[in-house]
N, C-alpha and C. Protein backbone atom coordinates (compact mmCIF):
# COMPACT_ATOMS: atom_id res chain seq x y z
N UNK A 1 167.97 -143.09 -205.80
CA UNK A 1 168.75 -143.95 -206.66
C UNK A 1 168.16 -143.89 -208.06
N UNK A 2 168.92 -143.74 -209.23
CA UNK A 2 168.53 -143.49 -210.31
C UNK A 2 168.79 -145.13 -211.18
N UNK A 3 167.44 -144.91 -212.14
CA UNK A 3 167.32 -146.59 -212.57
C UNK A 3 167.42 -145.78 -214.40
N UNK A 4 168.10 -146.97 -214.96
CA UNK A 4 167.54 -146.68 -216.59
C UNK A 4 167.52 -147.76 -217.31
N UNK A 5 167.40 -148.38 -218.39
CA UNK A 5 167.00 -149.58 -219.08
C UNK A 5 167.81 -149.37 -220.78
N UNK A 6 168.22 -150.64 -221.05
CA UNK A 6 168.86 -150.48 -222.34
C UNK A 6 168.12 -151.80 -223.44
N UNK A 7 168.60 -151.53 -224.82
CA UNK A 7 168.18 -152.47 -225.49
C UNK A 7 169.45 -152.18 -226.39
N UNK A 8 169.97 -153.29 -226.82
CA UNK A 8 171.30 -153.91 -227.57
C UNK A 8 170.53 -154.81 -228.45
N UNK A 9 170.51 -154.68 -229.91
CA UNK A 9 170.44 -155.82 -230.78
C UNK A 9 171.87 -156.92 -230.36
N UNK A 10 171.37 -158.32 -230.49
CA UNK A 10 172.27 -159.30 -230.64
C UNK A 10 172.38 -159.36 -231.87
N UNK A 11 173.96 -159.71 -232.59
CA UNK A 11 174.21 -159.57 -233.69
C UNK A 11 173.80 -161.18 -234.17
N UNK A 12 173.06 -161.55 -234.98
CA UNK A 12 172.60 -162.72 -235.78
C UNK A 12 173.69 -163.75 -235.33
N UNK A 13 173.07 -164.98 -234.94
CA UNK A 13 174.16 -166.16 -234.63
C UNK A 13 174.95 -166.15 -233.39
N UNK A 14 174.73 -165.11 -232.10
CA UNK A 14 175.19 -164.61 -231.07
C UNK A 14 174.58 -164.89 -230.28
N UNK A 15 173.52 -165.43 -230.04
CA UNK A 15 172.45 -166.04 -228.92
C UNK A 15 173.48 -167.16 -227.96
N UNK A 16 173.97 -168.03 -228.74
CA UNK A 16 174.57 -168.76 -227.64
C UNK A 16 175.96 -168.45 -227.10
N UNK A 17 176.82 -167.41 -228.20
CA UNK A 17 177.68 -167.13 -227.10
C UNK A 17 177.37 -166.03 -226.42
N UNK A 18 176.85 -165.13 -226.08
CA UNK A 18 175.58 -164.38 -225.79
C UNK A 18 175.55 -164.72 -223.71
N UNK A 19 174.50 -165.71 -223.92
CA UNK A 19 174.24 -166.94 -223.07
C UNK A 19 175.45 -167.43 -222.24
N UNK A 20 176.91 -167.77 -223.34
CA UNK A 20 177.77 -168.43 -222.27
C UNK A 20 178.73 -167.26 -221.67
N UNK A 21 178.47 -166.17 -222.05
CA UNK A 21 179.33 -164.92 -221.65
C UNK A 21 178.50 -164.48 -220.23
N UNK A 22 177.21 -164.82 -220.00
CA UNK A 22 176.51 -164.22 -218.84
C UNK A 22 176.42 -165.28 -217.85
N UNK A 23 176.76 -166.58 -218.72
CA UNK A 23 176.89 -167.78 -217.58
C UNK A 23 178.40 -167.22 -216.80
N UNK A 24 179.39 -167.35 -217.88
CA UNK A 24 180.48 -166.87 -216.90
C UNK A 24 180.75 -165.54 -216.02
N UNK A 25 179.92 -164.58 -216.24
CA UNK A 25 179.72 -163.70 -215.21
C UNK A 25 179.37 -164.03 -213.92
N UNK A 26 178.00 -164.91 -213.93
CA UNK A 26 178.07 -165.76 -213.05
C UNK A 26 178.46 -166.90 -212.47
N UNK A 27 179.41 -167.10 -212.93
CA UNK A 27 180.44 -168.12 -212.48
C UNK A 27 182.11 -167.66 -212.59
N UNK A 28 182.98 -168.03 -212.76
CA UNK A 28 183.71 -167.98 -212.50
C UNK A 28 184.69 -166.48 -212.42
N UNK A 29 183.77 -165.49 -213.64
CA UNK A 29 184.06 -164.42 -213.41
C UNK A 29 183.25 -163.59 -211.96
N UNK A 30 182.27 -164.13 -211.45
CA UNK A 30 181.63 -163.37 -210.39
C UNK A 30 182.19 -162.46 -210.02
N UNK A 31 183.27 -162.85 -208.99
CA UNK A 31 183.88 -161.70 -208.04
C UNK A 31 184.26 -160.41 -208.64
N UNK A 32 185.13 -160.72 -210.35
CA UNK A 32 185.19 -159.71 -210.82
C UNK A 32 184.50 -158.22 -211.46
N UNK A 33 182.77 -159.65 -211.86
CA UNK A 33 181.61 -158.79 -212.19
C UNK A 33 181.25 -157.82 -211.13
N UNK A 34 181.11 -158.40 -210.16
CA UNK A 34 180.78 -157.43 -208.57
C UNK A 34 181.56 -156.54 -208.12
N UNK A 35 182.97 -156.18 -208.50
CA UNK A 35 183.95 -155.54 -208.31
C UNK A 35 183.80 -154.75 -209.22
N UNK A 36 183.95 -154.91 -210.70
CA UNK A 36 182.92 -153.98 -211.83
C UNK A 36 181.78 -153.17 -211.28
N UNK A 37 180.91 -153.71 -211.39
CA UNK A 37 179.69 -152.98 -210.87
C UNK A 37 179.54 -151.75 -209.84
N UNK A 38 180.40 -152.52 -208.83
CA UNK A 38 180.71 -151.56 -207.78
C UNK A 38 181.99 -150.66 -208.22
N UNK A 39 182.59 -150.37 -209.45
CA UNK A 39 183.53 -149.26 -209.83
C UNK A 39 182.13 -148.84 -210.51
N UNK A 40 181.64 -149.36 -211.13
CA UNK A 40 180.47 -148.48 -211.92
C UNK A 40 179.33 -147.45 -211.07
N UNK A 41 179.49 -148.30 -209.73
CA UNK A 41 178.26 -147.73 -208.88
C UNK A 41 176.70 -148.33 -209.72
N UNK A 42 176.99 -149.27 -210.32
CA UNK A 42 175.56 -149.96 -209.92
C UNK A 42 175.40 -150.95 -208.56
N UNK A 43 173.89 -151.22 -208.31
CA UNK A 43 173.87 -151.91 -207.53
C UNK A 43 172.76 -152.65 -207.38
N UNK A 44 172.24 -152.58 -208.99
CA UNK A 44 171.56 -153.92 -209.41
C UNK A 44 171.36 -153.76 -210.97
N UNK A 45 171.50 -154.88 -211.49
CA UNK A 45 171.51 -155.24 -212.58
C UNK A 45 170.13 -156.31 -213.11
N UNK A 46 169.73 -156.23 -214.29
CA UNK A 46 168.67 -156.98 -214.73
C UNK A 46 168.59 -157.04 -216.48
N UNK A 47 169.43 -158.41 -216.66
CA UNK A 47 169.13 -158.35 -217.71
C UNK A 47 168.76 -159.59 -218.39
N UNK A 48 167.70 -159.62 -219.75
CA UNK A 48 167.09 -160.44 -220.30
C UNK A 48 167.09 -160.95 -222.12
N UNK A 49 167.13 -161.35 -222.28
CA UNK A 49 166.73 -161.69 -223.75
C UNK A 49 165.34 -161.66 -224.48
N UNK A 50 165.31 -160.99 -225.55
CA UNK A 50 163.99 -160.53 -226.05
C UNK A 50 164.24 -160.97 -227.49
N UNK A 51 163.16 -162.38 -227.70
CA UNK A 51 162.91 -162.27 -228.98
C UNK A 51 161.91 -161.85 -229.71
N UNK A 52 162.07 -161.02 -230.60
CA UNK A 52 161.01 -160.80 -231.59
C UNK A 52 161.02 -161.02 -233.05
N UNK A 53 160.02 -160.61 -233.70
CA UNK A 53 160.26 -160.70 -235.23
C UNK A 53 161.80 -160.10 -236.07
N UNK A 54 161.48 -159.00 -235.23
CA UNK A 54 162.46 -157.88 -235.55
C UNK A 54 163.87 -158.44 -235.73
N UNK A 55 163.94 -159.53 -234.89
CA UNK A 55 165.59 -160.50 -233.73
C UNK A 55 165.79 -160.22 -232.80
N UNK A 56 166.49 -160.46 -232.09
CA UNK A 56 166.92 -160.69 -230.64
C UNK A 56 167.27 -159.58 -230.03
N UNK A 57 166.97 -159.56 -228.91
CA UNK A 57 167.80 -157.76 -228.35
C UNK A 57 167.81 -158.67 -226.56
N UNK A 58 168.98 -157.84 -226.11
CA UNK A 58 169.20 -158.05 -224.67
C UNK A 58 169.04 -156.71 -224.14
N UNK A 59 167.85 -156.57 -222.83
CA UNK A 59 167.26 -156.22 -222.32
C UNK A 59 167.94 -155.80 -221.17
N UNK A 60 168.57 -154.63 -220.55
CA UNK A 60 169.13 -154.39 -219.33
C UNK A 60 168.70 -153.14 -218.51
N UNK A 61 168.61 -153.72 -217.30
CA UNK A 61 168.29 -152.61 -216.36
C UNK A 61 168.69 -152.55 -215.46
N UNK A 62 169.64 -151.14 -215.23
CA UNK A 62 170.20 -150.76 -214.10
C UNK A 62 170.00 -149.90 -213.18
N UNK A 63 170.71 -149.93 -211.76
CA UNK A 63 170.25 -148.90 -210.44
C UNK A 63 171.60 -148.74 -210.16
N UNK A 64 171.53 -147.50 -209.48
CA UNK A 64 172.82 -147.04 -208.74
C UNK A 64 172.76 -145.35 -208.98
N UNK A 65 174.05 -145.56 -208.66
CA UNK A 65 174.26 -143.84 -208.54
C UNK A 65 175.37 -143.11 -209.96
N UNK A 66 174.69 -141.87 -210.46
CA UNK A 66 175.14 -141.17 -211.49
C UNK A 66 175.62 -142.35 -212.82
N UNK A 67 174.15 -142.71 -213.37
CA UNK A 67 174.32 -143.99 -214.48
C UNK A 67 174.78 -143.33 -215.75
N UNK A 68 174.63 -142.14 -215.66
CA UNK A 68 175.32 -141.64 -217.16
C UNK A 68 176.71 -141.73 -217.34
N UNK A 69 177.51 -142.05 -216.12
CA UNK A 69 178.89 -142.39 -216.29
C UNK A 69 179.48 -143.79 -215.99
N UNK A 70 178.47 -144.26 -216.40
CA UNK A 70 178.48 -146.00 -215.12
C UNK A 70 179.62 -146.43 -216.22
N UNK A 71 179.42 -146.50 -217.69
CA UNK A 71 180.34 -147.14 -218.69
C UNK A 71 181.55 -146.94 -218.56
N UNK A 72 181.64 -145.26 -218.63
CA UNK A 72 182.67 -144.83 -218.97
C UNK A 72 183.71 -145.23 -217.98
N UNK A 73 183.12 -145.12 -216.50
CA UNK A 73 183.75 -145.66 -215.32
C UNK A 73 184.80 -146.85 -215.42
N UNK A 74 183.52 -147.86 -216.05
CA UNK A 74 184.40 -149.30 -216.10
C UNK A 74 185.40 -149.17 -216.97
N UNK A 75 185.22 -148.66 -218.08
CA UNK A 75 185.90 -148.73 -219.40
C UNK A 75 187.52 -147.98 -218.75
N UNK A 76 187.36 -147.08 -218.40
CA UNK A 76 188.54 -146.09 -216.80
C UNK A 76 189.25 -146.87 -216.29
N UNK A 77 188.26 -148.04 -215.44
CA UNK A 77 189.04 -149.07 -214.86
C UNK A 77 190.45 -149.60 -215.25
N UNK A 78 190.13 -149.61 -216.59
CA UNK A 78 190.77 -151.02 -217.32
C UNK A 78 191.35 -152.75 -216.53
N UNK A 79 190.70 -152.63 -216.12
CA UNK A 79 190.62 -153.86 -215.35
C UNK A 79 190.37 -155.35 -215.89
N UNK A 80 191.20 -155.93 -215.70
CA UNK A 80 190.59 -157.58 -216.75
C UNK A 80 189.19 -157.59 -216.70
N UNK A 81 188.54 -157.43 -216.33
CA UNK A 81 187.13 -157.91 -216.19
C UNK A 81 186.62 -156.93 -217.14
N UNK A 82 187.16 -155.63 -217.12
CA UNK A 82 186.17 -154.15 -217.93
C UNK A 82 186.85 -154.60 -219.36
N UNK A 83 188.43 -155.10 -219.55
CA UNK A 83 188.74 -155.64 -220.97
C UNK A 83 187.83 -156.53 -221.88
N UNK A 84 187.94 -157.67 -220.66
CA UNK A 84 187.18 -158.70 -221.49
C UNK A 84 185.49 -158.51 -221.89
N UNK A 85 184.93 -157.89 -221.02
CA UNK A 85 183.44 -157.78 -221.05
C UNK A 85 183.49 -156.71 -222.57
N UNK A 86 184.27 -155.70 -222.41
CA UNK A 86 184.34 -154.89 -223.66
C UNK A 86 184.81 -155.84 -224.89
N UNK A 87 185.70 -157.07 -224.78
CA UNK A 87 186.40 -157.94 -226.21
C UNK A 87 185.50 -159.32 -226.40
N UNK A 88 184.83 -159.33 -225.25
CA UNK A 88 183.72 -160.30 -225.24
C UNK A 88 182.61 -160.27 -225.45
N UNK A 89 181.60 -159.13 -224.97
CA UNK A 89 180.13 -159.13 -225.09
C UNK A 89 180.24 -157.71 -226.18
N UNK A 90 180.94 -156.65 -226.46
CA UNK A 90 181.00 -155.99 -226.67
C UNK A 90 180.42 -156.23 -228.29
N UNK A 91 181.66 -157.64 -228.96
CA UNK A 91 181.13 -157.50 -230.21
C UNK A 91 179.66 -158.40 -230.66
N UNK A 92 179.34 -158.78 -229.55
CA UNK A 92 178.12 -160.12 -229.84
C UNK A 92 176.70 -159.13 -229.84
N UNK A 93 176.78 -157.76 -228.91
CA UNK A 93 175.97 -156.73 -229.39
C UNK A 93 175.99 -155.41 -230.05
N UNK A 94 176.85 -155.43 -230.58
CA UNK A 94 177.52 -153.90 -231.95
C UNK A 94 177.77 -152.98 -231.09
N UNK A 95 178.38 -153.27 -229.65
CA UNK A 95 178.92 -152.25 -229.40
C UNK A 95 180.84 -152.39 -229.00
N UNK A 96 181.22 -150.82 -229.31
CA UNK A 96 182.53 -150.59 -229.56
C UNK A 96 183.08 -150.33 -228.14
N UNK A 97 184.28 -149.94 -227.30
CA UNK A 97 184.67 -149.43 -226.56
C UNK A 97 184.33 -147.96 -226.46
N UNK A 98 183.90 -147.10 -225.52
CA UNK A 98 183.72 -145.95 -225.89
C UNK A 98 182.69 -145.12 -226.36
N UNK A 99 181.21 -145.97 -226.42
CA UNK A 99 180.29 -146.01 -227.26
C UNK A 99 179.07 -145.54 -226.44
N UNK A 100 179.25 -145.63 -225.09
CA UNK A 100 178.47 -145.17 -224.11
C UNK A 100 177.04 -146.10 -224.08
N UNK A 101 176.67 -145.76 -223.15
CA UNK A 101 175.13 -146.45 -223.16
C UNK A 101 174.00 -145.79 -224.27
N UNK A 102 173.04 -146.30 -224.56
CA UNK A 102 172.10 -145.79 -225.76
C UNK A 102 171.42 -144.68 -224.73
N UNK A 103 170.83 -144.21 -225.35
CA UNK A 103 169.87 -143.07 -224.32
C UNK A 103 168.08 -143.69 -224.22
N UNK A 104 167.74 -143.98 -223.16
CA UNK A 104 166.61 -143.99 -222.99
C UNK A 104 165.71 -143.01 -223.02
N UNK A 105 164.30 -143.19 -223.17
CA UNK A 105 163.70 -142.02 -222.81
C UNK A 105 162.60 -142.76 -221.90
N UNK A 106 162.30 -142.73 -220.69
CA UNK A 106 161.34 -143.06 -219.64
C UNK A 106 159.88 -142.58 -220.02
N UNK A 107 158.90 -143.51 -219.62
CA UNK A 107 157.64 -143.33 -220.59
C UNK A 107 156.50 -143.38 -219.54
N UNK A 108 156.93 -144.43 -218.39
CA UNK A 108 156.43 -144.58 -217.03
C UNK A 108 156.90 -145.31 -216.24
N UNK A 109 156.85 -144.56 -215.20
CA UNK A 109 157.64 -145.50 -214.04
C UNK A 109 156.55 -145.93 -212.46
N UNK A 110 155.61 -146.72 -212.57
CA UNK A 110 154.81 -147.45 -211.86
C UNK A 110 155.65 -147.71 -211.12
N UNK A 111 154.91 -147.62 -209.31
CA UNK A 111 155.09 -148.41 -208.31
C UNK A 111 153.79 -148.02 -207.40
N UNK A 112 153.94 -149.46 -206.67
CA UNK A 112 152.92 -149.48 -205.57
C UNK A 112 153.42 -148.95 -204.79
């Protein structure tokens, strides 16, 4: 299973709707998030908020299978859930429809 990690600046003043966009993932959008995911072929998600000097960045890390197409997948979908997450979170971190994931580069990957 292949894992990779992202970093998204939050755009200034976006922290709290930010926050209530991931509350409703877990809530009332759930079923749809999980139905997402699973068109994406992830099958875990981890993501966090990072403040620094620099500002804010949200922190994500994903697992599943063939992640270089996980976006494009949803975005395919077009599914209410792949709309809104793209007209909702999309602009609170500067990203566009279409824009793909950033590219990581892996530096170490520790396990016991």
């Amino acid at each position: 299973m292949a894992s990779t990690m992202f970093l998204f600046p939050v755009q200034a003043g976006n922290i709290e709707a930010l926050k209530a966009a991931f509350a409703e993932m877990a809530g009332s959008r759930e079923a749809q998030c999980v139905a997402n995911r699973a068109v994406m072929g992830v099958t875990r998600e981890y993501a966090c908020l990072q403040h620094t000097p620099q500002g804010d960045f949200l922190l994500a890390y994903l697992e599943g299978d063939d992640l270089d197409k996980a976006r494009e997948r949803s975005v395919a979908s077009d599914s209410e859930y792949a709309r809104w997450l793209v007209s909702t979170v999309g602009p609170l971190i500067g990203r566009q429809p279409g824009d793909g994931f950033p590219i990581s580069e892996p530096l170490a990957d520790w396990r016991a």
